[in-house]
Protein backbone atom coordinates (compact mmCIF):
# COMPACT_ATOMS: atom_id res chain seq x y z
CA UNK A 1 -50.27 20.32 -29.39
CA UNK A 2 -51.07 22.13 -32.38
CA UNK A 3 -51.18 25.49 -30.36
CA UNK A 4 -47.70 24.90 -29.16
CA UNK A 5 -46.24 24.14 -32.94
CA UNK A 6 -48.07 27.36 -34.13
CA UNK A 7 -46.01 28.70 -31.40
CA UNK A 8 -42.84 27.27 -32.68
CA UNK A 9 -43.39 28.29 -35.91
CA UNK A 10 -44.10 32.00 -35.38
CA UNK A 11 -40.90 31.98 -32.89
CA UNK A 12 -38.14 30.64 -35.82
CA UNK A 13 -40.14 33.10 -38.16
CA UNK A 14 -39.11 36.30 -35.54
CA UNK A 15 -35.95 35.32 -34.97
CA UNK A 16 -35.27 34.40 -38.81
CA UNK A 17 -36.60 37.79 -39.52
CA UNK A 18 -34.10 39.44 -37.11
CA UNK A 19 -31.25 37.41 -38.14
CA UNK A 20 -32.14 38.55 -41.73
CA UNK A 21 -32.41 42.46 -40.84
CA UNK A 22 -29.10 42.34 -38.75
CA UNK A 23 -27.09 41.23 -42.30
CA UNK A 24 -28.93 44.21 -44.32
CA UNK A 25 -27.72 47.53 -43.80
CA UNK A 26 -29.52 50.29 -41.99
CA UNK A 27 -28.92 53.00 -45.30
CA UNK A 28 -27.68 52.85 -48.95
CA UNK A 29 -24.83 54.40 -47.74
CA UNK A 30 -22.82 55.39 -44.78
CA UNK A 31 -22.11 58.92 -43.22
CA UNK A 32 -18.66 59.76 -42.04
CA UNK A 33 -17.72 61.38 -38.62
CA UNK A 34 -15.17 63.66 -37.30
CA UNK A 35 -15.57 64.04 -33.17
CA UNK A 36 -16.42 62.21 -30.56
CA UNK A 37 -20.72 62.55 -29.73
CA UNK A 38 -20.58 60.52 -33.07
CA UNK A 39 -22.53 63.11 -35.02
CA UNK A 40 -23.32 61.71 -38.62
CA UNK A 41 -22.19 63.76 -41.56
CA UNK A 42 -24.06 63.08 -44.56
CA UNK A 43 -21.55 63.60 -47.63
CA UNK A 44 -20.82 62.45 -51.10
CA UNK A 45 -17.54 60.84 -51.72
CA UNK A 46 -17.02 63.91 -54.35
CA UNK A 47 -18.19 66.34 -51.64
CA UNK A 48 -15.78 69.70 -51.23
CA UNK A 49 -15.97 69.38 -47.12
CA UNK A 50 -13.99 65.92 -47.59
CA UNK A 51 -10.81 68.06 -48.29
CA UNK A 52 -10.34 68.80 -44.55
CA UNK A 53 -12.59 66.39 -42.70
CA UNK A 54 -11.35 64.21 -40.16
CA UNK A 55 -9.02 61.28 -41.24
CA UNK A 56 -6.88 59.12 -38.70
CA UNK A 57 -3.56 59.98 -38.05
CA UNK A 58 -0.10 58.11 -39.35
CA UNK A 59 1.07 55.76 -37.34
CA UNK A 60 3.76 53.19 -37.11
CA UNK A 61 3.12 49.95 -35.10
CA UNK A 62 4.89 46.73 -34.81
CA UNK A 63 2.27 43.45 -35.58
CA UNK A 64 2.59 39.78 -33.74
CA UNK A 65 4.92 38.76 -36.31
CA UNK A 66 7.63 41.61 -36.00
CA UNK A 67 6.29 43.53 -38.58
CA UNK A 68 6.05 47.29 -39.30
CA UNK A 69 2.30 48.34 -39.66
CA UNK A 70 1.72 51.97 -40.29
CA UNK A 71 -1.66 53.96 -42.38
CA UNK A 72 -0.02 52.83 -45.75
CA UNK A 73 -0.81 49.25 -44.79
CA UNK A 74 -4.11 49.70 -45.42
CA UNK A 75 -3.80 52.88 -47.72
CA UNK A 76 -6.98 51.81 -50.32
CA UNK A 77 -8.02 49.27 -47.95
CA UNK A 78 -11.14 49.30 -45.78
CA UNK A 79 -10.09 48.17 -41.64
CA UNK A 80 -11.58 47.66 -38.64
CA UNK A 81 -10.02 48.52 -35.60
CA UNK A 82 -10.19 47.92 -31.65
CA UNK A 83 -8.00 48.26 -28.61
CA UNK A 84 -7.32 45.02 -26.17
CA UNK A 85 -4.65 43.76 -23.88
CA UNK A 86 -3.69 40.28 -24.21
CA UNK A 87 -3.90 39.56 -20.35
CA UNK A 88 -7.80 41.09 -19.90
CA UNK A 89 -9.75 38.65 -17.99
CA UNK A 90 -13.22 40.53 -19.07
CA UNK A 91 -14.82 41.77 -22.30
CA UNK A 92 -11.32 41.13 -24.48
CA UNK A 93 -11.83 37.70 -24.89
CA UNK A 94 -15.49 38.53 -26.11
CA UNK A 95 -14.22 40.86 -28.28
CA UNK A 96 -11.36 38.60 -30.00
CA UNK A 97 -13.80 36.05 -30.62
CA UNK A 98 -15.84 38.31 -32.82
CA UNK A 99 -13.12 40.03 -34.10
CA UNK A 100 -12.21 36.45 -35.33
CA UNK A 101 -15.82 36.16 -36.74
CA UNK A 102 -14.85 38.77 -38.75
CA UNK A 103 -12.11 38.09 -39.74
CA UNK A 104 -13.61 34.28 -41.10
CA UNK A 105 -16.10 36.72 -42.98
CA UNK A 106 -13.74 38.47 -44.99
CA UNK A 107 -10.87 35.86 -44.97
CA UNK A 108 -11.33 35.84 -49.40
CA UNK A 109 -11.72 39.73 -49.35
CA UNK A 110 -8.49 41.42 -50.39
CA UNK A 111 -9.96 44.75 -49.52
CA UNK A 112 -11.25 44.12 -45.89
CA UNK A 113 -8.69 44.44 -43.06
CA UNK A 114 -8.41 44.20 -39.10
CA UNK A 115 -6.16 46.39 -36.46
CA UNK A 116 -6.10 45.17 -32.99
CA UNK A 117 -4.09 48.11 -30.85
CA UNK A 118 -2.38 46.63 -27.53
CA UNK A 119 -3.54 49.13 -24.63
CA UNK A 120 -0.66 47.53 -22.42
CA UNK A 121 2.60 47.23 -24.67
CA UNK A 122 4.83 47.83 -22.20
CA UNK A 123 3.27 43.48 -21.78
CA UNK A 124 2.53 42.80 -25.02
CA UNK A 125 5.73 42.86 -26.76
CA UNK A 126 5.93 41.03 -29.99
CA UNK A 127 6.14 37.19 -28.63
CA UNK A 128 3.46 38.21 -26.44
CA UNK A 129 1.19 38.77 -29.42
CA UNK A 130 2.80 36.08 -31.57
CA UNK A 131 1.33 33.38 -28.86
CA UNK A 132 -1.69 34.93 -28.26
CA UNK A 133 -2.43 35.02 -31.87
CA UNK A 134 -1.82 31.76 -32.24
CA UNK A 135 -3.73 30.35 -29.32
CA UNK A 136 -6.72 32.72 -31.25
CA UNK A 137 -6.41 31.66 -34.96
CA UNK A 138 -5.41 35.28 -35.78
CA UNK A 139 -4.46 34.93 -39.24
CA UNK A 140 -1.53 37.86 -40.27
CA UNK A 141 -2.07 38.32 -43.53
CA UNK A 142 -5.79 39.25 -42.31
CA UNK A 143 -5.83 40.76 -39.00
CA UNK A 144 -2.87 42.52 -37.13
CA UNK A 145 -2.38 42.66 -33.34
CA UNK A 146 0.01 45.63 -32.74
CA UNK A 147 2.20 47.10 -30.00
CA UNK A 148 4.67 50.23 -29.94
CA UNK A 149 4.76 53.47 -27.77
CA UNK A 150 1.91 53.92 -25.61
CA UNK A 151 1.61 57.73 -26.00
CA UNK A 152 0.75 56.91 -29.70
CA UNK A 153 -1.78 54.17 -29.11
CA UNK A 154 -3.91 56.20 -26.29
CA UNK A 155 -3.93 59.28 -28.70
CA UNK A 156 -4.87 57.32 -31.66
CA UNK A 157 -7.91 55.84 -29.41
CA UNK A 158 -9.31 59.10 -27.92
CA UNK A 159 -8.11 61.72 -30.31
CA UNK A 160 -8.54 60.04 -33.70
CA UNK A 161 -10.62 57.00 -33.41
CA UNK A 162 -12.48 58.60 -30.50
CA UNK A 163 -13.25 54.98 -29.10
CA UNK A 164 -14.16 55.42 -25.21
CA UNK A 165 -17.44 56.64 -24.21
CA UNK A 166 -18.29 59.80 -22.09
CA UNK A 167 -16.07 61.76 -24.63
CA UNK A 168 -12.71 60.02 -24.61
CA UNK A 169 -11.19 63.28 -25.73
CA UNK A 170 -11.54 64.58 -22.05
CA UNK A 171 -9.46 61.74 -20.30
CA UNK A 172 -6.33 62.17 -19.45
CA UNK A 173 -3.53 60.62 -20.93
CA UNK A 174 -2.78 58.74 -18.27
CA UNK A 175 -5.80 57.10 -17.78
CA UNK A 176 -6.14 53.49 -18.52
CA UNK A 177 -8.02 53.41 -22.11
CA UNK A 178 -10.71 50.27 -21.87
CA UNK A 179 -13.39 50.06 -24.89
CA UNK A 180 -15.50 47.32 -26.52
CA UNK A 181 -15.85 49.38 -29.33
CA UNK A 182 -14.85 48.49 -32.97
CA UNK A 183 -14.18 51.25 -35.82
CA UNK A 184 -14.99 51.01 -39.26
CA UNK A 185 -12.25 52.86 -41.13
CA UNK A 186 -12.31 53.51 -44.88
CA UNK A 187 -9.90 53.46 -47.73
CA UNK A 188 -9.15 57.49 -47.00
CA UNK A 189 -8.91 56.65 -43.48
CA UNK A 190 -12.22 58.28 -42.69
CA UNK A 191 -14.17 56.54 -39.83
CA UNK A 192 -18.00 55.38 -41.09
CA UNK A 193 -19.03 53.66 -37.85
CA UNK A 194 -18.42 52.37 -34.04
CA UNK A 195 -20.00 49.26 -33.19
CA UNK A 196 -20.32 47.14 -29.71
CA UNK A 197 -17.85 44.26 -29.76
CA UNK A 198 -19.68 42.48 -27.76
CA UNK A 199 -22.97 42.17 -29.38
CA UNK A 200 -23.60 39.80 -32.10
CA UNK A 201 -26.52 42.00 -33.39
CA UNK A 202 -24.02 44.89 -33.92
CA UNK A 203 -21.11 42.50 -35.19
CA UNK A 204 -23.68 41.89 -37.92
CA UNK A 205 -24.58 45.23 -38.83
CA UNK A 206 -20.86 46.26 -39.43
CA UNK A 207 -20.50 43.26 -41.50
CA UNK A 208 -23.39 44.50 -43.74
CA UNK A 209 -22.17 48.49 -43.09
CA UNK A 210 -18.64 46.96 -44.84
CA UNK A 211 -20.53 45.50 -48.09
CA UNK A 212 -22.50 48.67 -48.07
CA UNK A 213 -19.45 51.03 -48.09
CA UNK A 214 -17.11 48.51 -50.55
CA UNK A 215 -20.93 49.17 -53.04
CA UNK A 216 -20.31 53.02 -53.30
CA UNK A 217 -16.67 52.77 -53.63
């Protein structure tokens, strides 16, 4: 008996431990990155190379409540971003949910945004995305689900938010574009990190990544 509480002990110790690390951040602060092998680039915010690093591209998207969303949305705002389709019987659902964990997170944070791109919106026209939202507790003042021409949401994907694996940049644009992947964007629309949607480990380090980059603001 007293072997098996020692056991139970030690086992809410690990996992309290893990729980703990996954809400600190990996570094003081984050690096930025510019293709798509994810290559960290180590630079201060005053740094020269910043002139002509990678930032994400304008856009202009329509949200689940009919309205315009385009980069100066969120122009001084951190967001995170993913790509879904409102019908996707597999990981989307997955994904929304911890999407919405995030968005419960940063609900009181003026500062803290999230960008859902439609990858079918040809489907997802606006009343599309106005149900969905609503059968998901997407709050829009929070967290925008977006639709518009489909040319402009595959590019942003592979080309600026370089969000498929095996090198988006080398799929054609034809191609269906299917990702778990979040991005963490900053306020200069410089992207800081890609994290797995799916794992709650990972949704918890881009929480703490968030607090770390809104610190050395």
């Amino acid at each position: 008996m007293k072997i098996k509480f020692v056991f139970l002990m030690l086992t809410i110790f690990i996992v309290g431990c893990s729980e703990t690390q996954e809400k600190e951040s990996r570094v003081e602060t984050l690096p930025y990155y510019s293709e798509a092998t994810f290559t960290p680039h180590w630079l201060t915010a005053d740094d020269a190379e910043l002139a002509d690093f990678h930032q994400v591209s304008p856009f202009k998207f329509v949200n689940q409540e009919g309205d315009t969303i385009t980069e100066q949305t969120y122009e001084g705002k951190i967001y995170i971003t993913d790509f879904f389709f409102t019908t996707c019987p597999g990981i989307c659902p997955k994904m929304t949910d911890n999407m919405a964990i995030l968005q419960e997170v940063f609900m009181e944070d003026d500062d803290v945004f999230l960008l859902s791109h439609s990858v079918t919106p040809g489907y997802d026209s606006v009343p599309v995305l106005k149900e969905y939202a609503e059968n998901k507790g997407v709050d829009s003042k929070k967290w925008s689900l977006v639709t518009g021409a489909r040319e402009e949401i595959y590019k942003l994907g592979r080309q600026d938010y370089f969000v498929e694996e095996d090198l988006g940049l080398q799929k054609e644009p034809e191609e269906f574009l299917h990702t778990e992947n979040f991005v963490l964007v900053d306020e200069h629309r410089h992207i800081r990190g890609i994290y797995n949607g799916l794992n709650k480990a990972s949704v918890n380090q881009l929480i703490a990544d968030v607090k770390t980059l809104k610190n050395n603001r």
